[in-house]
N, C-alpha and C. Protein backbone atom coordinates (compact mmCIF):
# COMPACT_ATOMS: atom_id res chain seq x y z
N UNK A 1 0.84 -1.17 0.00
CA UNK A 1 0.00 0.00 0.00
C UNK A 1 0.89 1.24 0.00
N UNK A 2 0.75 2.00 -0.82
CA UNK A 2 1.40 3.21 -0.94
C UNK A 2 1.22 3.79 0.00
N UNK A 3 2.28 4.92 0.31
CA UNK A 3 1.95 5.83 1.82
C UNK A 3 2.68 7.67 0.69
N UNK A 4 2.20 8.49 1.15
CA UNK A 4 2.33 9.65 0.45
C UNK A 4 3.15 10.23 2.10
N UNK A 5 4.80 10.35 1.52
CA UNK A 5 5.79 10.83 2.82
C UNK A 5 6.13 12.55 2.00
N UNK A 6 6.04 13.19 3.43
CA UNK A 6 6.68 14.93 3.25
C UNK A 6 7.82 14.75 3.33
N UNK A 7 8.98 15.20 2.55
CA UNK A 7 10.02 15.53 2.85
C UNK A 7 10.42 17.16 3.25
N UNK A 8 11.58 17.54 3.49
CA UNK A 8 12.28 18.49 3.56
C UNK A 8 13.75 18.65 3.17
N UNK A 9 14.67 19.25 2.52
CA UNK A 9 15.83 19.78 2.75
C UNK A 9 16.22 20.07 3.24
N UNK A 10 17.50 20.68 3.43
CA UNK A 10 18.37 21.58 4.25
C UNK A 10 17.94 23.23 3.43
N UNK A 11 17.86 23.52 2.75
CA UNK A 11 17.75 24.44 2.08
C UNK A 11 15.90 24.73 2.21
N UNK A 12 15.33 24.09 3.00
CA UNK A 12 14.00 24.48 3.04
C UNK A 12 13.26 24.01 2.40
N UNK A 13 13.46 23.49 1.24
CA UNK A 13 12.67 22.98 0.14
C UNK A 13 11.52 21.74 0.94
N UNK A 14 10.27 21.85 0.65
CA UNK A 14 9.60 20.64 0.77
C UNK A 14 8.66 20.25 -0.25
N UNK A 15 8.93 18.64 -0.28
CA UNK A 15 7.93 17.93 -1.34
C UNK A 15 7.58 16.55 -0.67
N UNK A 16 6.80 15.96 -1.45
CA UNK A 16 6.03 14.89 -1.22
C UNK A 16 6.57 13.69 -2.06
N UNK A 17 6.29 12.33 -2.02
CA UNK A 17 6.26 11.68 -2.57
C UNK A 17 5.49 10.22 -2.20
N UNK A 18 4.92 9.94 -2.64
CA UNK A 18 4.42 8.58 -2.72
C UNK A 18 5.18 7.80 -2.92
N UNK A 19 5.41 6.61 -1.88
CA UNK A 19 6.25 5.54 -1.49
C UNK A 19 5.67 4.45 -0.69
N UNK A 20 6.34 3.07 -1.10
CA UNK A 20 5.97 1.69 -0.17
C UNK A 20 6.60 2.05 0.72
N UNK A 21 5.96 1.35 1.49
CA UNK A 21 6.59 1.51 3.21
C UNK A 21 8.13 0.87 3.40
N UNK A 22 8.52 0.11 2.30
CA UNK A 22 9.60 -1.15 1.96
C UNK A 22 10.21 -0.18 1.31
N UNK A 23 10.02 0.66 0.91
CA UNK A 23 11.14 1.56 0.14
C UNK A 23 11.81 2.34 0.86
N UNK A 24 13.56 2.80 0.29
CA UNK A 24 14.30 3.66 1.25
C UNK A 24 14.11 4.76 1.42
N UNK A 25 14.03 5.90 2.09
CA UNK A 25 14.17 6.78 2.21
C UNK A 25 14.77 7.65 1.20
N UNK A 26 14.01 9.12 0.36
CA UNK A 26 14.75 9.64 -0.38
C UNK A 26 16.20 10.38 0.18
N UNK A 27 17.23 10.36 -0.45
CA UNK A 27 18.70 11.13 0.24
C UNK A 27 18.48 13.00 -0.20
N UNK A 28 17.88 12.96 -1.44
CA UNK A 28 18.21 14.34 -1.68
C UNK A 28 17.28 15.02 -2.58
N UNK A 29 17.24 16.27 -2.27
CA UNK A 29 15.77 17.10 -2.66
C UNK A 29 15.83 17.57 -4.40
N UNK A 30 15.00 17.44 -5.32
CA UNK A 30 15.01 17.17 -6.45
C UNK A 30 15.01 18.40 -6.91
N UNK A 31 15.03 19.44 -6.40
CA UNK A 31 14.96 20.82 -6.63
C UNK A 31 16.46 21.46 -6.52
N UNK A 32 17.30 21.05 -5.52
CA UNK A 32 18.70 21.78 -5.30
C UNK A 32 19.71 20.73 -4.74
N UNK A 33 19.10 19.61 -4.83
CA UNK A 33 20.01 18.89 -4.55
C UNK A 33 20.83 18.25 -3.21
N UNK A 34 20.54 19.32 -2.64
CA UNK A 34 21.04 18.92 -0.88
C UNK A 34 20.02 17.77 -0.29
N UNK A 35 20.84 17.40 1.50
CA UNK A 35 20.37 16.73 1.71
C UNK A 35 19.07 16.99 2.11
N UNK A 36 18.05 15.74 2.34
CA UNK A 36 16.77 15.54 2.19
C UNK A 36 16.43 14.42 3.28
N UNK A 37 15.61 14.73 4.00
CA UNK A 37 15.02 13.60 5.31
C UNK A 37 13.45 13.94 5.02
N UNK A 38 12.75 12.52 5.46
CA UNK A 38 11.10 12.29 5.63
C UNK A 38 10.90 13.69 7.12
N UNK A 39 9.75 14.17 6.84
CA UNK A 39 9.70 14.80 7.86
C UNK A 39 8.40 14.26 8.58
N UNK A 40 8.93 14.07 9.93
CA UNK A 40 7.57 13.19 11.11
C UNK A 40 6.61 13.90 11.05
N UNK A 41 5.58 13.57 11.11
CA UNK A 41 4.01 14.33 11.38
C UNK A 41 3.29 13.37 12.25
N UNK A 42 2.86 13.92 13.31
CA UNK A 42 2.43 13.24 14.18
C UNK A 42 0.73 13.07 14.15
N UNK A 43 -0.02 12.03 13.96
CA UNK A 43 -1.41 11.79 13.50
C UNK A 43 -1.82 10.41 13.91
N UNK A 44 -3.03 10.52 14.05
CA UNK A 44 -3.52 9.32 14.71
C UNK A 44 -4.51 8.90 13.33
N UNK A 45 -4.50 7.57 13.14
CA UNK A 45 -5.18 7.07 12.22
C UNK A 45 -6.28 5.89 12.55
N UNK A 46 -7.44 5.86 12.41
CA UNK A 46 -8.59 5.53 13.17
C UNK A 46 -9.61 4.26 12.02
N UNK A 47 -9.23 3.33 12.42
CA UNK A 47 -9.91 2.30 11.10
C UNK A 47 -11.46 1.94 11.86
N UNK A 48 -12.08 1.48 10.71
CA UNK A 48 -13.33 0.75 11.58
C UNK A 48 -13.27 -0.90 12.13
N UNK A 49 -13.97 -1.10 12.78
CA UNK A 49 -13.32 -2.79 13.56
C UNK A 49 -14.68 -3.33 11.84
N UNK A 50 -14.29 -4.58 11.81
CA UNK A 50 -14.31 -5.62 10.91
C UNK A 50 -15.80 -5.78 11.76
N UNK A 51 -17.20 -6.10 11.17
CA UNK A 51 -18.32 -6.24 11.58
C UNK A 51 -18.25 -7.24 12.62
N UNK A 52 -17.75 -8.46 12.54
CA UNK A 52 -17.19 -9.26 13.42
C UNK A 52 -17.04 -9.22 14.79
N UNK A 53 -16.45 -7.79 14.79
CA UNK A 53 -15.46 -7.27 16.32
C UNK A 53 -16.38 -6.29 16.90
N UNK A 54 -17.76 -5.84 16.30
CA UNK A 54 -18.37 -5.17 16.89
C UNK A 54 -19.23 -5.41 17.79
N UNK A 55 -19.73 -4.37 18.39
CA UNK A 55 -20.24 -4.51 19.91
C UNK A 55 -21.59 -5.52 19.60
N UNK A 56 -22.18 -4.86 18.61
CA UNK A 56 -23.52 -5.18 18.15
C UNK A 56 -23.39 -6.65 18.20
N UNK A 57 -22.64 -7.44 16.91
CA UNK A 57 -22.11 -8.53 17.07
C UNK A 57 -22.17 -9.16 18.39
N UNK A 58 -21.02 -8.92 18.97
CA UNK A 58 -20.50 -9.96 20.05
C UNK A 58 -22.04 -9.73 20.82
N UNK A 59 -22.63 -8.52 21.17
CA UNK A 59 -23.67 -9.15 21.80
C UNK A 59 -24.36 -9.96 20.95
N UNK A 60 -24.89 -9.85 19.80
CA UNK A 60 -26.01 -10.59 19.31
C UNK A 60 -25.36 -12.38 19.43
N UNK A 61 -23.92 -12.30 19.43
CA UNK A 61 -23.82 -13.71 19.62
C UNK A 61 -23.77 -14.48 20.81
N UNK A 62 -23.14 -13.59 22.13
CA UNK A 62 -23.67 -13.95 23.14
C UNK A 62 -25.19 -14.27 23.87
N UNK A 63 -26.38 -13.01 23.06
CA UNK A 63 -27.22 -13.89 23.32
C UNK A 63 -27.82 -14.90 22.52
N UNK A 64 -27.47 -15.28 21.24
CA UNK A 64 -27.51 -16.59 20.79
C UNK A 64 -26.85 -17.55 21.51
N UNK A 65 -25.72 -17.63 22.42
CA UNK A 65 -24.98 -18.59 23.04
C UNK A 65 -25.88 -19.12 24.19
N UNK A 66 -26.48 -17.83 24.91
CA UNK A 66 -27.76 -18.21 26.03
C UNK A 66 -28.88 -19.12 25.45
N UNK A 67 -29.23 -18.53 24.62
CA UNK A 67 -30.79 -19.22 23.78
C UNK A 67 -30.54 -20.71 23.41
N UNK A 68 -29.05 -20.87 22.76
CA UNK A 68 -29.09 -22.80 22.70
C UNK A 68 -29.23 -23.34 24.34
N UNK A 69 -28.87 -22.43 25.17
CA UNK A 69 -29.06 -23.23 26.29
C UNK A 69 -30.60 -23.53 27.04
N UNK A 70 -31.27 -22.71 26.36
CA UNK A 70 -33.39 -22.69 26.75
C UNK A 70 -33.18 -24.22 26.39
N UNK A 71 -34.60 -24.76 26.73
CA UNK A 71 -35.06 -25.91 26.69
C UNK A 71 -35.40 -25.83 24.64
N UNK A 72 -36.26 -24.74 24.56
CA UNK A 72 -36.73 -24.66 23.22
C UNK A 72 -35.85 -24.66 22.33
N UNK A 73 -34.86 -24.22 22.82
CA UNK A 73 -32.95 -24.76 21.68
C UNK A 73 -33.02 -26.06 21.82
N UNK A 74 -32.79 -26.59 22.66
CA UNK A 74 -32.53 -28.41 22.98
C UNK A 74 -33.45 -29.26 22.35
N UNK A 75 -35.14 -28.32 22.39
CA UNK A 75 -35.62 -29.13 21.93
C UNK A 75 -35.44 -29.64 20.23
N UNK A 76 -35.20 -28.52 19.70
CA UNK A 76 -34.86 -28.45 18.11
C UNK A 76 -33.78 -29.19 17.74
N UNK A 77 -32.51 -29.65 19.32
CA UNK A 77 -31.72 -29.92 19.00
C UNK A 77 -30.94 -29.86 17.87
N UNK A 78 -30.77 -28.13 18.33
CA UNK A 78 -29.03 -27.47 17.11
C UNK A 78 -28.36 -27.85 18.02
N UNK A 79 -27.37 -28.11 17.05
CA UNK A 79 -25.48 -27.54 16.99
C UNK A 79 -25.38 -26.86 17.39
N UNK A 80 -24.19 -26.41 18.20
CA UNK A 80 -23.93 -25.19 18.46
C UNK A 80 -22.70 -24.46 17.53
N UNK A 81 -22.09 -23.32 17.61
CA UNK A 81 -22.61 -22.54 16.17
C UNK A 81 -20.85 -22.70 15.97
N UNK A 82 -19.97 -23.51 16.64
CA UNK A 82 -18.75 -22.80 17.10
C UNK A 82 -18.07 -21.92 18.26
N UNK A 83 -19.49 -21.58 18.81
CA UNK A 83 -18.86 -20.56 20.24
C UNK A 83 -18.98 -21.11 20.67
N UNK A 84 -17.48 -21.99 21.37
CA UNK A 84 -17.83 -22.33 22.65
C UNK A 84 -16.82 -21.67 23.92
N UNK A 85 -18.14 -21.80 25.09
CA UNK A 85 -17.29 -21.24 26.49
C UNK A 85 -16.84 -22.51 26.97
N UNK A 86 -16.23 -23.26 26.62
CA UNK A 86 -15.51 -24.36 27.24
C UNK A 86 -14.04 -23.87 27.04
């Protein structure tokens, strides 16, 4: 996945470039030539959890985990689904 890094110069110059995370670091600024470092930016990056991991979820499967245990689960005699608290 590409990542878009700021650089800087010594001479002030700043640019951007789009780069793999596996790639080296640029040495020198394409404008004058001196040296050139990634410059840190400090940011928090915030994903969504996988439907799976959500609250909604885990409850709705916990109380499916209760309900095989009613009599009226047993009686239908399911399977249980994979969750187990053992």
């Amino acid at each position: 996945m590409p990542i878009t890094y700021l650089y800087e110069c010594r001479r002030g110059h700043r640019f951007e470039r789009v780069q793999s995370i596996h790639d080296s670091p640029l040495k020198r600024c394409p404008e004058c030539g001196s040296k050139a470092a990634r410059v840190m930016l400090g940011g928090l990056r915030i994903n969504q959890l996988p439907a799976y991991m959500s609250d909604s979820n885990i409850n709705s499967r916990a109380r499916h985990r209760e309900w095989l245990k009613t009599p009226a689960a047993k009686a239908m005699n399911l399977e249980r689904d994979g969750d187990s608290d053992d």
